[in-house]
PDB file of N, CA and C in Angstrom:
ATOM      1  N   UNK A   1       9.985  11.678   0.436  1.00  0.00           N
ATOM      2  CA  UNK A   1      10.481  11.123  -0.792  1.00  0.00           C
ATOM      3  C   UNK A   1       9.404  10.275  -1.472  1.00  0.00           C
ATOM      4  N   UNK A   2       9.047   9.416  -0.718  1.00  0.00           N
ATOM      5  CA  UNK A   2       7.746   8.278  -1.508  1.00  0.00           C
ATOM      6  C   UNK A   2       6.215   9.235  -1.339  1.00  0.00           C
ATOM      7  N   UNK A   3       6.556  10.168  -1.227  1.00  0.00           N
ATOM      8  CA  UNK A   3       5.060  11.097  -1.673  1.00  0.00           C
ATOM      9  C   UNK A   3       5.139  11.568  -2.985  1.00  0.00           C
ATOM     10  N   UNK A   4       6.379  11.964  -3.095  1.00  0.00           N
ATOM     11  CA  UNK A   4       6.202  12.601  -4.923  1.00  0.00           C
ATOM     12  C   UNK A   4       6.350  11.382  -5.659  1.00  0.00           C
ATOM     13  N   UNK A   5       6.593   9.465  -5.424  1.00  0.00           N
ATOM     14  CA  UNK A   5       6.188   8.584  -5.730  1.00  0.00           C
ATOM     15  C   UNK A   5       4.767   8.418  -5.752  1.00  0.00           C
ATOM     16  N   UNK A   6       4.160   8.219  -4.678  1.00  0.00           N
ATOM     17  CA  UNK A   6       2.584   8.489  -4.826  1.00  0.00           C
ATOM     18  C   UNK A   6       2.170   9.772  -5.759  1.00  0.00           C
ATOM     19  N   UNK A   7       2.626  10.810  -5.732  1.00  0.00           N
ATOM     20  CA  UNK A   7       2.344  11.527  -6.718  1.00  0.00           C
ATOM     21  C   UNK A   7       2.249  11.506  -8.224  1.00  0.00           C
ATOM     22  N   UNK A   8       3.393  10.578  -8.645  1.00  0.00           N
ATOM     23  CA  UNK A   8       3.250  10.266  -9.960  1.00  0.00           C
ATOM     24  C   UNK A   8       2.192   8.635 -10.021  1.00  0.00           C
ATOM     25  N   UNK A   9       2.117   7.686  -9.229  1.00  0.00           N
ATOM     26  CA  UNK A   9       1.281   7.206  -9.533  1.00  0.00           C
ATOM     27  C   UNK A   9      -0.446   7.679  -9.939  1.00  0.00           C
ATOM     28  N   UNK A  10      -1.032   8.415  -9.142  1.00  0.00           N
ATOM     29  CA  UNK A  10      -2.081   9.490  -8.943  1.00  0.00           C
ATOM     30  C   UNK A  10      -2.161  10.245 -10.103  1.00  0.00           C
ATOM     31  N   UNK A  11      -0.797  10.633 -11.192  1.00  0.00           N
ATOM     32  CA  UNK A  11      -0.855  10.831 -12.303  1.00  0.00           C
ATOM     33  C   UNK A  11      -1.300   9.930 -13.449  1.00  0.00           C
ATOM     34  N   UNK A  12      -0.666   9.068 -13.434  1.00  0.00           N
ATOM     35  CA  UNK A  12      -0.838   7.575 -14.269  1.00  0.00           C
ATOM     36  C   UNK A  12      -2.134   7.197 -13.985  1.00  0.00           C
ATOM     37  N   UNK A  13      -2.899   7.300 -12.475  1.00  0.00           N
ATOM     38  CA  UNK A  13      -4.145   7.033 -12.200  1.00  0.00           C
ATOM     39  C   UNK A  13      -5.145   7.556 -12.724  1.00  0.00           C
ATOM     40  N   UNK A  14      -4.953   8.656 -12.943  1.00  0.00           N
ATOM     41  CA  UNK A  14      -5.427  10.251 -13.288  1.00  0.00           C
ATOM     42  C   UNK A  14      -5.520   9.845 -14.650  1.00  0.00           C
ATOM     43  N   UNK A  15      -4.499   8.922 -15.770  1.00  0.00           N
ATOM     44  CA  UNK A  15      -4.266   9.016 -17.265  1.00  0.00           C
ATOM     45  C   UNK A  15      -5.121   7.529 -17.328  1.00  0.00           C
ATOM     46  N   UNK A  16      -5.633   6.859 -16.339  1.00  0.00           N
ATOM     47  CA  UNK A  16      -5.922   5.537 -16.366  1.00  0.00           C
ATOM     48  C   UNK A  16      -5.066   4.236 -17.115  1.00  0.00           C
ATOM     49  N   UNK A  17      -3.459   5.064 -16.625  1.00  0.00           N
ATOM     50  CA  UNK A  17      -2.644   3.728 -17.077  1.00  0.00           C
ATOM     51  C   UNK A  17      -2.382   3.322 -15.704  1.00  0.00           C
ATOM     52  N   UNK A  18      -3.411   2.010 -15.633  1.00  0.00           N
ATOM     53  CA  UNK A  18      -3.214   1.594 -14.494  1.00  0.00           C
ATOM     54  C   UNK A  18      -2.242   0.485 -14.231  1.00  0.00           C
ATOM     55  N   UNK A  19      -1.818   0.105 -14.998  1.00  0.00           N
ATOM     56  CA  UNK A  19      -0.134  -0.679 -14.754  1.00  0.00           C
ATOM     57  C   UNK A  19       0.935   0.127 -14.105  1.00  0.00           C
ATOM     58  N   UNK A  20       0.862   1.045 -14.821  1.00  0.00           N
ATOM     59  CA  UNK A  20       2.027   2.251 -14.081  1.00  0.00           C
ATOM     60  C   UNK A  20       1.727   2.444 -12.259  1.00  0.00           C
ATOM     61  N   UNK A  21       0.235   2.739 -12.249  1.00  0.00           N
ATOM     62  CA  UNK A  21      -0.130   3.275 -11.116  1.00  0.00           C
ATOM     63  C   UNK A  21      -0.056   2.202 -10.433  1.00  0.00           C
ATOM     64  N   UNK A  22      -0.648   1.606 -10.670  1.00  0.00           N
ATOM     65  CA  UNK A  22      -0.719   0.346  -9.722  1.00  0.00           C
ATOM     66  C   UNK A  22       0.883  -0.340  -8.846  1.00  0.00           C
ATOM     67  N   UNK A  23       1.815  -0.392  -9.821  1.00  0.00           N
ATOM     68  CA  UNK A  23       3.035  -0.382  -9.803  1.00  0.00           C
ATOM     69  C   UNK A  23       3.683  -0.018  -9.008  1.00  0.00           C
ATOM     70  N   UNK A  24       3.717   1.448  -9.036  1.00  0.00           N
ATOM     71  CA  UNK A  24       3.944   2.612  -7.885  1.00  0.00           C
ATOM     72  C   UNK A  24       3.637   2.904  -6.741  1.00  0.00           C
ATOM     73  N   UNK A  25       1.922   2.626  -7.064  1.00  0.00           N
ATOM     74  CA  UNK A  25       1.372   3.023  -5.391  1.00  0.00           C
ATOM     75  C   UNK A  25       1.534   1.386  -5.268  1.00  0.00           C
ATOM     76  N   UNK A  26       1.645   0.158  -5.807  1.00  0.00           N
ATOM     77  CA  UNK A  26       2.244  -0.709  -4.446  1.00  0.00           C
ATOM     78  C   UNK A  26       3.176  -0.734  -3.906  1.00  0.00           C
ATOM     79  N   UNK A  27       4.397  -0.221  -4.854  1.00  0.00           N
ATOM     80  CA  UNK A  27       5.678  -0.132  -4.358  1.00  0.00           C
ATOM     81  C   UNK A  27       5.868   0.619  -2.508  1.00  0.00           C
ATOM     82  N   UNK A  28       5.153   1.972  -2.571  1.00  0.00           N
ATOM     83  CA  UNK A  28       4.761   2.835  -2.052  1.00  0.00           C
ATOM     84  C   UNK A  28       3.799   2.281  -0.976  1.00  0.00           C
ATOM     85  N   UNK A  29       3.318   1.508  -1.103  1.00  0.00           N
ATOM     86  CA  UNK A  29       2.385   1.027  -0.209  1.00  0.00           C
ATOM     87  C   UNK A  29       3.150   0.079   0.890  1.00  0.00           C
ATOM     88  N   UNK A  30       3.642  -1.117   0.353  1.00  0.00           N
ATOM     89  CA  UNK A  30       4.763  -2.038   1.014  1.00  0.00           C
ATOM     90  C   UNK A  30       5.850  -0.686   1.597  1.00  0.00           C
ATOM     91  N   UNK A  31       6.222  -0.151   1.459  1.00  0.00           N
ATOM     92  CA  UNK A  31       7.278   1.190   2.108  1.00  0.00           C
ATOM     93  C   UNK A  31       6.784   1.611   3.284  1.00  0.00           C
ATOM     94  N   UNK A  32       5.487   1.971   3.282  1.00  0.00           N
ATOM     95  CA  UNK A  32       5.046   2.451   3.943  1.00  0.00           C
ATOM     96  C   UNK A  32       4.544   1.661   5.442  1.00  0.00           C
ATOM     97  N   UNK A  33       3.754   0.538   4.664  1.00  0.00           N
ATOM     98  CA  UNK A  33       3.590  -0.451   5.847  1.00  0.00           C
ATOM     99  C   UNK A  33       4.928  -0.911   6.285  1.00  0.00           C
ATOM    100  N   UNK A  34       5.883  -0.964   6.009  1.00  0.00           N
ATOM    101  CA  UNK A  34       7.421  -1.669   6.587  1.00  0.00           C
ATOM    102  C   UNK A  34       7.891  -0.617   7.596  1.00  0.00           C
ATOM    103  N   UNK A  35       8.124   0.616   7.816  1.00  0.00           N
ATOM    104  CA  UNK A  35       8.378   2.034   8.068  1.00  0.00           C
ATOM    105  C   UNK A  35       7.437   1.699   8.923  1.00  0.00           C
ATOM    106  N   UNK A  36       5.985   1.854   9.341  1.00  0.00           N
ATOM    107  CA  UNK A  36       5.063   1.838  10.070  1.00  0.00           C
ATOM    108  C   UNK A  36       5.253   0.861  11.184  1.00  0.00           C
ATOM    109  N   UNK A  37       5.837  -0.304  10.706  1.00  0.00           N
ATOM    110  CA  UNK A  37       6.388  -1.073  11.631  1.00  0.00           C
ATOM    111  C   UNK A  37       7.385  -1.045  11.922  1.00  0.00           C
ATOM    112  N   UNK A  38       8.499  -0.835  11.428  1.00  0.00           N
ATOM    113  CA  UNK A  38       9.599   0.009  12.064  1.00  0.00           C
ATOM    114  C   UNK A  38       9.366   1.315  13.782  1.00  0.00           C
ATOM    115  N   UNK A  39       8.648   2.220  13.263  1.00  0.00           N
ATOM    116  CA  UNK A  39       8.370   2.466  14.221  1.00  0.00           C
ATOM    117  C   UNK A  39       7.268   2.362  15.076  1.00  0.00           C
ATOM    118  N   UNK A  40       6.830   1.295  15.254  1.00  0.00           N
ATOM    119  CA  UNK A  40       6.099   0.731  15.626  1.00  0.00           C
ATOM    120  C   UNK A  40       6.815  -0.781  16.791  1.00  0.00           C
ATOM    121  N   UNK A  41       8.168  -1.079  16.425  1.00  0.00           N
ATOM    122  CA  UNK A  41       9.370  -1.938  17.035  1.00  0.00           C
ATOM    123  C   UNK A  41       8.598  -3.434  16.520  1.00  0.00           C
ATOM    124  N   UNK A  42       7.791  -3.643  15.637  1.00  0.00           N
ATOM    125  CA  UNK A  42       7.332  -4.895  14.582  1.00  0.00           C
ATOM    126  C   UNK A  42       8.687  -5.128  14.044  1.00  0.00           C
ATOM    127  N   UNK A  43       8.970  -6.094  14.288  1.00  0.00           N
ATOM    128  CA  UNK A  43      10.062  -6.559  13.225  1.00  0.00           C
ATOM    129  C   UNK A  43       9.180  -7.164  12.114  1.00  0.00           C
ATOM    130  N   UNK A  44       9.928  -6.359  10.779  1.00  0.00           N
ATOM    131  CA  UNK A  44       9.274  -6.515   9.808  1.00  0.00           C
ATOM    132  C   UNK A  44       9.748  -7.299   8.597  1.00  0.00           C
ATOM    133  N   UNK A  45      11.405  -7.771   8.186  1.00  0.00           N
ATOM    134  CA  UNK A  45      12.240  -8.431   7.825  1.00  0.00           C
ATOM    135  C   UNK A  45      11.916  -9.349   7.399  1.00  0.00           C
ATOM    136  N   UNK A  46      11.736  -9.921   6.041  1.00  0.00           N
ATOM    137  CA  UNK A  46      11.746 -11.117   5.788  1.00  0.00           C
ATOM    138  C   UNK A  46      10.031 -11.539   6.182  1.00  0.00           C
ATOM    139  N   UNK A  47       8.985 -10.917   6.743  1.00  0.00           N
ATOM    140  CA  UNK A  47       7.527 -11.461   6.929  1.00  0.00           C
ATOM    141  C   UNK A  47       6.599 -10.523   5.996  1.00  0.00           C
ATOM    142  N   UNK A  48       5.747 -11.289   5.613  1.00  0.00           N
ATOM    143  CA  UNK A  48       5.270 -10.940   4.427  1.00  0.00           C
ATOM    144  C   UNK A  48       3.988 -10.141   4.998  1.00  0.00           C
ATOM    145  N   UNK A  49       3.860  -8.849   4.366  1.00  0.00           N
ATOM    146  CA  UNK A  49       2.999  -8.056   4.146  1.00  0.00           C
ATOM    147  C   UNK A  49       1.528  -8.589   5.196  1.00  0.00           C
ATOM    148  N   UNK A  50       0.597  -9.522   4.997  1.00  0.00           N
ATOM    149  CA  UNK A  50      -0.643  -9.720   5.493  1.00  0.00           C
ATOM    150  C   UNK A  50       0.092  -9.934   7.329  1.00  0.00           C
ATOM    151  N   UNK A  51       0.682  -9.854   7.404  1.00  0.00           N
ATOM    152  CA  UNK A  51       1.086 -10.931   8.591  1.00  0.00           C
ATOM    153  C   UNK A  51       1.249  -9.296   9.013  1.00  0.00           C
ATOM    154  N   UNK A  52       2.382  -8.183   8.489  1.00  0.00           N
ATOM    155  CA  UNK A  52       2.018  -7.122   9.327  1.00  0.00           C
ATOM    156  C   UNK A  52       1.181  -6.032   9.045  1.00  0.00           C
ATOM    157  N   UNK A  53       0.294  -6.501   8.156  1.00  0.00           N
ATOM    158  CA  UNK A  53      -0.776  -5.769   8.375  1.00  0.00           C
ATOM    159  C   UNK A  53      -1.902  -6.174  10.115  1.00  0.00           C
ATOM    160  N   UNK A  54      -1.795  -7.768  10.140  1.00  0.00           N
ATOM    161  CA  UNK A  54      -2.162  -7.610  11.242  1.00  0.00           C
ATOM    162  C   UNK A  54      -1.580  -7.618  12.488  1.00  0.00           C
ATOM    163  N   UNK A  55      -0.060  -7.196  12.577  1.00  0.00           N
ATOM    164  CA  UNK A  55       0.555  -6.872  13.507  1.00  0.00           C
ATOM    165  C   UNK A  55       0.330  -5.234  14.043  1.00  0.00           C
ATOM    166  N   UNK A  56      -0.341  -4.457  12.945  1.00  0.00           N
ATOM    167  CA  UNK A  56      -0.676  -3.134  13.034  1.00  0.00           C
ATOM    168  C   UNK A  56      -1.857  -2.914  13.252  1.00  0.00           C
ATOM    169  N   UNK A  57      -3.054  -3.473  13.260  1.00  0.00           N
ATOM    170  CA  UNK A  57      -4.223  -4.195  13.422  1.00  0.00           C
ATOM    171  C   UNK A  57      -4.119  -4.269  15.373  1.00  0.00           C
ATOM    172  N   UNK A  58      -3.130  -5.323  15.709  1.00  0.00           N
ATOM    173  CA  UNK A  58      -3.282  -5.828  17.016  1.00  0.00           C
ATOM    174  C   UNK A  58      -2.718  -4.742  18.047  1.00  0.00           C
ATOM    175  N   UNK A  59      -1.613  -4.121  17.514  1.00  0.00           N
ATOM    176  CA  UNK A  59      -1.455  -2.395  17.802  1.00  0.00           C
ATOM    177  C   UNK A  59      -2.343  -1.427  17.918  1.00  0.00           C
ATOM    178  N   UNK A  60      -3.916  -1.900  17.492  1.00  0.00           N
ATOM    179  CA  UNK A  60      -4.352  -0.426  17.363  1.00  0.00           C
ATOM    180  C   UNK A  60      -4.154   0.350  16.007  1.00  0.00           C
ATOM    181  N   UNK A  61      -2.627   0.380  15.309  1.00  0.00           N
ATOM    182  CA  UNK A  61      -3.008   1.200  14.491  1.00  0.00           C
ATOM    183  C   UNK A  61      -3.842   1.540  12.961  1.00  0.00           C
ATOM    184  N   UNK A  62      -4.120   0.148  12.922  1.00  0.00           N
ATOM    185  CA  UNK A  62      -5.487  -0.298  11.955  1.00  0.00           C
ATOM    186  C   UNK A  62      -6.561  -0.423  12.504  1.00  0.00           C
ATOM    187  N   UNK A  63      -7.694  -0.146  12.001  1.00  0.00           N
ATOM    188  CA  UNK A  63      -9.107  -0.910  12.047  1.00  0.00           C
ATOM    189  C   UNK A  63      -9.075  -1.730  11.552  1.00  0.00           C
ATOM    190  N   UNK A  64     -10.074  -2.792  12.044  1.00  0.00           N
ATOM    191  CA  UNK A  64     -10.074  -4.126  10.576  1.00  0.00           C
ATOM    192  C   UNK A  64     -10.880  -3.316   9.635  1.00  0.00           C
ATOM    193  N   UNK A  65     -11.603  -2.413   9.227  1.00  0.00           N
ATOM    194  CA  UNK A  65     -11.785  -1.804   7.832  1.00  0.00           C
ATOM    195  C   UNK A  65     -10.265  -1.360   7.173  1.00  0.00           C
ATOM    196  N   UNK A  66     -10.101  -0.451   7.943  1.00  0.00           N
ATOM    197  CA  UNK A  66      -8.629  -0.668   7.276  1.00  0.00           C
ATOM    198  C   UNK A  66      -7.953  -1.156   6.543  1.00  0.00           C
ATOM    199  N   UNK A  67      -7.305  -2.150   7.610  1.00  0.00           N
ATOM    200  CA  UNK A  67      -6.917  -3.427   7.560  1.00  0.00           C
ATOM    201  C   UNK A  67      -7.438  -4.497   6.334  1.00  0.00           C
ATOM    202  N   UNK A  68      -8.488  -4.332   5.977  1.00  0.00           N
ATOM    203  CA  UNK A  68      -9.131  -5.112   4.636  1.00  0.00           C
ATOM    204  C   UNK A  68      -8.499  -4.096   3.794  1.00  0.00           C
ATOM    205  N   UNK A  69      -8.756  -3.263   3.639  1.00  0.00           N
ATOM    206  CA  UNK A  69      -8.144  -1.874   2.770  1.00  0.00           C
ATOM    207  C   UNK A  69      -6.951  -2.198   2.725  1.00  0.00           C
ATOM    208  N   UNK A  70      -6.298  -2.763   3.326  1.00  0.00           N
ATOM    209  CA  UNK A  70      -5.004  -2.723   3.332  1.00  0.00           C
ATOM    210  C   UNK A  70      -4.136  -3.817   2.881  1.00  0.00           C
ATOM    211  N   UNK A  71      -5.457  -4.771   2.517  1.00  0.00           N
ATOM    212  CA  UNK A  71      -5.046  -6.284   1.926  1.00  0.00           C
ATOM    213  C   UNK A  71      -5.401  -5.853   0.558  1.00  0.00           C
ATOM    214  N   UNK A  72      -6.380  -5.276   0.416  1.00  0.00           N
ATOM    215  CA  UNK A  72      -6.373  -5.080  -1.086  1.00  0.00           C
ATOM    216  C   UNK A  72      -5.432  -4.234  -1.928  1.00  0.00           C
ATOM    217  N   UNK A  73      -4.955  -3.395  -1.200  1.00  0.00           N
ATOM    218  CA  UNK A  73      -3.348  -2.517  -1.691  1.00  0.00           C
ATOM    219  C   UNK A  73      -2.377  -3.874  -1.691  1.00  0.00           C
ATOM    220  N   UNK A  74      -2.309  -4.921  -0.968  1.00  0.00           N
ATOM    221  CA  UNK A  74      -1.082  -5.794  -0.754  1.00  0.00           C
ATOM    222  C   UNK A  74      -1.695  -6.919  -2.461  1.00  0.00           C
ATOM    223  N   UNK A  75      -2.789  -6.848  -2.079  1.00  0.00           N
ATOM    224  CA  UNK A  75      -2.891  -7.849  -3.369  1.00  0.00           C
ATOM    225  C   UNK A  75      -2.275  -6.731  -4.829  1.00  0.00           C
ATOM    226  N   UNK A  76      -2.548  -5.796  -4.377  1.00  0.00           N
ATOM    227  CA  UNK A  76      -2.105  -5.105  -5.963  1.00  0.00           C
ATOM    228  C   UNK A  76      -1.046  -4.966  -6.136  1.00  0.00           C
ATOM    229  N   UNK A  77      -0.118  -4.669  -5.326  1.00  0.00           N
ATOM    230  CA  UNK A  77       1.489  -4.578  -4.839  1.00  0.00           C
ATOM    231  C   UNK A  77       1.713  -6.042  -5.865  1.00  0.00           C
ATOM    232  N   UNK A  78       1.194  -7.234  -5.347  1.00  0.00           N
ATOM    233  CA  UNK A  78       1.853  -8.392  -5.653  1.00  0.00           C
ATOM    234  C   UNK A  78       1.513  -8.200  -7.335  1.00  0.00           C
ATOM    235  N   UNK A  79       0.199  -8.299  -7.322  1.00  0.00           N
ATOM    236  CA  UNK A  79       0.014  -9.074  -9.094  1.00  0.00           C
ATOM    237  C   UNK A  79       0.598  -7.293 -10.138  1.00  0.00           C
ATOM    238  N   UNK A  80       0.870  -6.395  -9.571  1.00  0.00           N
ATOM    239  CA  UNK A  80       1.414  -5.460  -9.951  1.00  0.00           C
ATOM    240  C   UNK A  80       3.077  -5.717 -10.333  1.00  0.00           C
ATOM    241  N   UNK A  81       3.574  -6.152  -9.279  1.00  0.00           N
ATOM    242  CA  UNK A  81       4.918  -6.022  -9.476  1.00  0.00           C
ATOM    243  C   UNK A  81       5.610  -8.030 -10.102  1.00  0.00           C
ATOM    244  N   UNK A  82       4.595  -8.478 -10.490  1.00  0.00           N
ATOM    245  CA  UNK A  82       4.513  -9.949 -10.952  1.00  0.00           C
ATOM    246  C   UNK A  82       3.846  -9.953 -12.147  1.00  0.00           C
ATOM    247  N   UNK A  83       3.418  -8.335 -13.061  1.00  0.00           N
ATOM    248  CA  UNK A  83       2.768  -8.362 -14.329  1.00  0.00           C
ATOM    249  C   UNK A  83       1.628  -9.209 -14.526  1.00  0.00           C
ATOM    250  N   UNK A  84       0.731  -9.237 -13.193  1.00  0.00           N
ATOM    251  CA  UNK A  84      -0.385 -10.017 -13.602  1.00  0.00           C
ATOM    252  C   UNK A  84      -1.364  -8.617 -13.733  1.00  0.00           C
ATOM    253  N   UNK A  85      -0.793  -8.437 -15.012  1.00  0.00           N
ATOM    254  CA  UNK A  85      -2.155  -6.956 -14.810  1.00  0.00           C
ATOM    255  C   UNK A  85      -3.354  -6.912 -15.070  1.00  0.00           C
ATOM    256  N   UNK A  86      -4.258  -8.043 -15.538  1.00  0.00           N
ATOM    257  CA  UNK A  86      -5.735  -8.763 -15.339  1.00  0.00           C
ATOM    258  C   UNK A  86      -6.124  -8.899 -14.048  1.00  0.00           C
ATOM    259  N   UNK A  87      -5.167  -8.880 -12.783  1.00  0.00           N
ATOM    260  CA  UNK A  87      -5.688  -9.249 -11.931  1.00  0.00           C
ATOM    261  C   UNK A  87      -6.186  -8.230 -10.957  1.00  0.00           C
ATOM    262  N   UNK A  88      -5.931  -6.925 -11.290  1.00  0.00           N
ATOM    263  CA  UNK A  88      -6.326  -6.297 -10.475  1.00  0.00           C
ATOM    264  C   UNK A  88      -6.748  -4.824 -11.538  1.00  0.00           C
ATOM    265  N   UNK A  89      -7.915  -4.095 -10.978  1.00  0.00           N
ATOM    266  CA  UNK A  89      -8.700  -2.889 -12.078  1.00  0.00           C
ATOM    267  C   UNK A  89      -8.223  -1.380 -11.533  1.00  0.00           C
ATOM    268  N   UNK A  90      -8.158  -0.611 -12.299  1.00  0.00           N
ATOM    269  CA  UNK A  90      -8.132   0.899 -11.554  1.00  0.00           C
ATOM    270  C   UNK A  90      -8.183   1.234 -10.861  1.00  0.00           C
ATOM    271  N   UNK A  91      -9.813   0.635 -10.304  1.00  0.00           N
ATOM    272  CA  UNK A  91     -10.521   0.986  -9.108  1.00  0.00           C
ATOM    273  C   UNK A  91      -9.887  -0.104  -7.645  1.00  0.00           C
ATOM    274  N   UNK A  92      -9.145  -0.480  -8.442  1.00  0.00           N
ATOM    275  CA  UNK A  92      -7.899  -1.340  -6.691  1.00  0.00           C
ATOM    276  C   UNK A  92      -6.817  -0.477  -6.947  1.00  0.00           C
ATOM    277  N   UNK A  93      -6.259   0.289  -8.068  1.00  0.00           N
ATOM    278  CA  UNK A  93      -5.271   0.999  -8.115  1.00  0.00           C
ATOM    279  C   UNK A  93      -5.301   2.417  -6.864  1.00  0.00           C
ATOM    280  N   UNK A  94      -6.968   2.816  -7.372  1.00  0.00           N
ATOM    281  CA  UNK A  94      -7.728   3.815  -6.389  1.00  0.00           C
ATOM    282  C   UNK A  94      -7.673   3.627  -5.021  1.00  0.00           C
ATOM    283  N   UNK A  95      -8.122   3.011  -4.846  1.00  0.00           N
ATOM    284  CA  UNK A  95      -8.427   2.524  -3.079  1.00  0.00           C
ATOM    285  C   UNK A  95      -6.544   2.000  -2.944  1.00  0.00           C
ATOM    286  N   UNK A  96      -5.785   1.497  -3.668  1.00  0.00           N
ATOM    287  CA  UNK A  96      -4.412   1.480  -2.934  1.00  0.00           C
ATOM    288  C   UNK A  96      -3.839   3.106  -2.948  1.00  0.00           C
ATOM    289  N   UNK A  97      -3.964   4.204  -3.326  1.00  0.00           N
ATOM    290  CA  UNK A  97      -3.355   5.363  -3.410  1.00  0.00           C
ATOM    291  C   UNK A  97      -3.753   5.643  -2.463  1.00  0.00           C
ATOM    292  N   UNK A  98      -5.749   5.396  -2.229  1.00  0.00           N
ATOM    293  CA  UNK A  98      -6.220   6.426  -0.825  1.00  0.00           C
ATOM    294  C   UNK A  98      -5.544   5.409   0.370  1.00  0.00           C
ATOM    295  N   UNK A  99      -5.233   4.624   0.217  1.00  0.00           N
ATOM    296  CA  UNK A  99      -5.087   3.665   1.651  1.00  0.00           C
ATOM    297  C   UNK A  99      -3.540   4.073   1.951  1.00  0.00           C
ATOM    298  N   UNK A 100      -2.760   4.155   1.173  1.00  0.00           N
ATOM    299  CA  UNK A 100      -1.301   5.125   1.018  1.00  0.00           C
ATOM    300  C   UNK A 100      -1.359   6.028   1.146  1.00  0.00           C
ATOM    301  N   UNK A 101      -2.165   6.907   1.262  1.00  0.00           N
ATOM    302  CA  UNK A 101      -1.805   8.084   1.390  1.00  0.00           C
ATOM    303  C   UNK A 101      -2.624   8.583   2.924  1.00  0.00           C
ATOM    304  N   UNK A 102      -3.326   7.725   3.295  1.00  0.00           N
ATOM    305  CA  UNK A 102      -3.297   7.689   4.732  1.00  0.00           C
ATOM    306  C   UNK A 102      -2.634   6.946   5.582  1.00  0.00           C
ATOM    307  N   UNK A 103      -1.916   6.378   5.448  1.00  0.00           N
ATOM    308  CA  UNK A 103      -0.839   5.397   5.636  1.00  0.00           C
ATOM    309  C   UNK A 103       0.507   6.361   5.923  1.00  0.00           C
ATOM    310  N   UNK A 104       0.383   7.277   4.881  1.00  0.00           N
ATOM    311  CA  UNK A 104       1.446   7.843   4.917  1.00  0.00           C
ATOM    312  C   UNK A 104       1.329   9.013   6.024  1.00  0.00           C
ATOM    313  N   UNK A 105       0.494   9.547   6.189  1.00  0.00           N
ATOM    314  CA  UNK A 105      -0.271  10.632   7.066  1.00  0.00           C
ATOM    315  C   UNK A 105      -0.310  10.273   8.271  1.00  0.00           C
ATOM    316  N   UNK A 106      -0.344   8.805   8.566  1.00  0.00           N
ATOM    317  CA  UNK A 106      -0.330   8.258  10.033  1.00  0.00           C
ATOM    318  C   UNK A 106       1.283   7.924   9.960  1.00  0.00           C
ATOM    319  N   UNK A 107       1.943   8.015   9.548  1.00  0.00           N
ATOM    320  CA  UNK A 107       3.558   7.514   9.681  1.00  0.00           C
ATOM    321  C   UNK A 107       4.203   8.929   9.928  1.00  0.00           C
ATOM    322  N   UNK A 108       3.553   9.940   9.370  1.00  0.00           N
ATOM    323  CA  UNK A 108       4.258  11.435   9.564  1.00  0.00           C
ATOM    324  C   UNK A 108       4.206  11.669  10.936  1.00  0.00           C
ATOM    325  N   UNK A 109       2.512  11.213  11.850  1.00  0.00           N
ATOM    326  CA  UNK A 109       1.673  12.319  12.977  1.00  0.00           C
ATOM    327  C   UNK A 109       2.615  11.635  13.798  1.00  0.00           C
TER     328      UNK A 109
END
């Protein structure tokens, strides 16, 4: 379901409306990392994003490259879905789709 979400962001990315995209693939991004910890038995409820990024990190299932990758999708998530759209460029819209969409690829295997 949140792939043909990533899909239309990747469109919007593609049109360089990066409000849209950005939007989407954070939405999509936070989904994904929550789910990941889900099965992963992270309780994920109520703790904010950086905290399980490095709960997935201490698992193994991040690298800390990653894992940086994966803060910069969380920063876009935020100033995305808080209309700070100065705060973050295309090219964080970019790197949050590719970091989602391997994200998503490790939540399938």
């Amino acid at each position: 379901m949140f792939d043909e979400f990533l899909d239309h962001a990747k469109e919007y990315h593609r049109r360089d409306r990066k409000n849209e995209a950005g939007t989407i693939a954070g939405v999509v991004f936070e989904d994904t990392i929550r789910r990941l910890c889900d099965k992963q038995g992270i309780t994920q409820k109520g703790v904010p994003l950086d905290r399980l990024i490095s709960e997935l990190t201490g698992k193994g299932l991040l690298t800390s490259t990653k894992a940086k990758r994966a803060r910069t999708a969380a920063h876009v998530r935020t100033k995305a879905t808080h209309a700070q759209w100065e705060e973050f460029a295309l090219s964080d819209v970019d790197e949050t789709i590719r970091v989602t969409t391997e994200l998503v690829e490790l939540l399938e295997s």
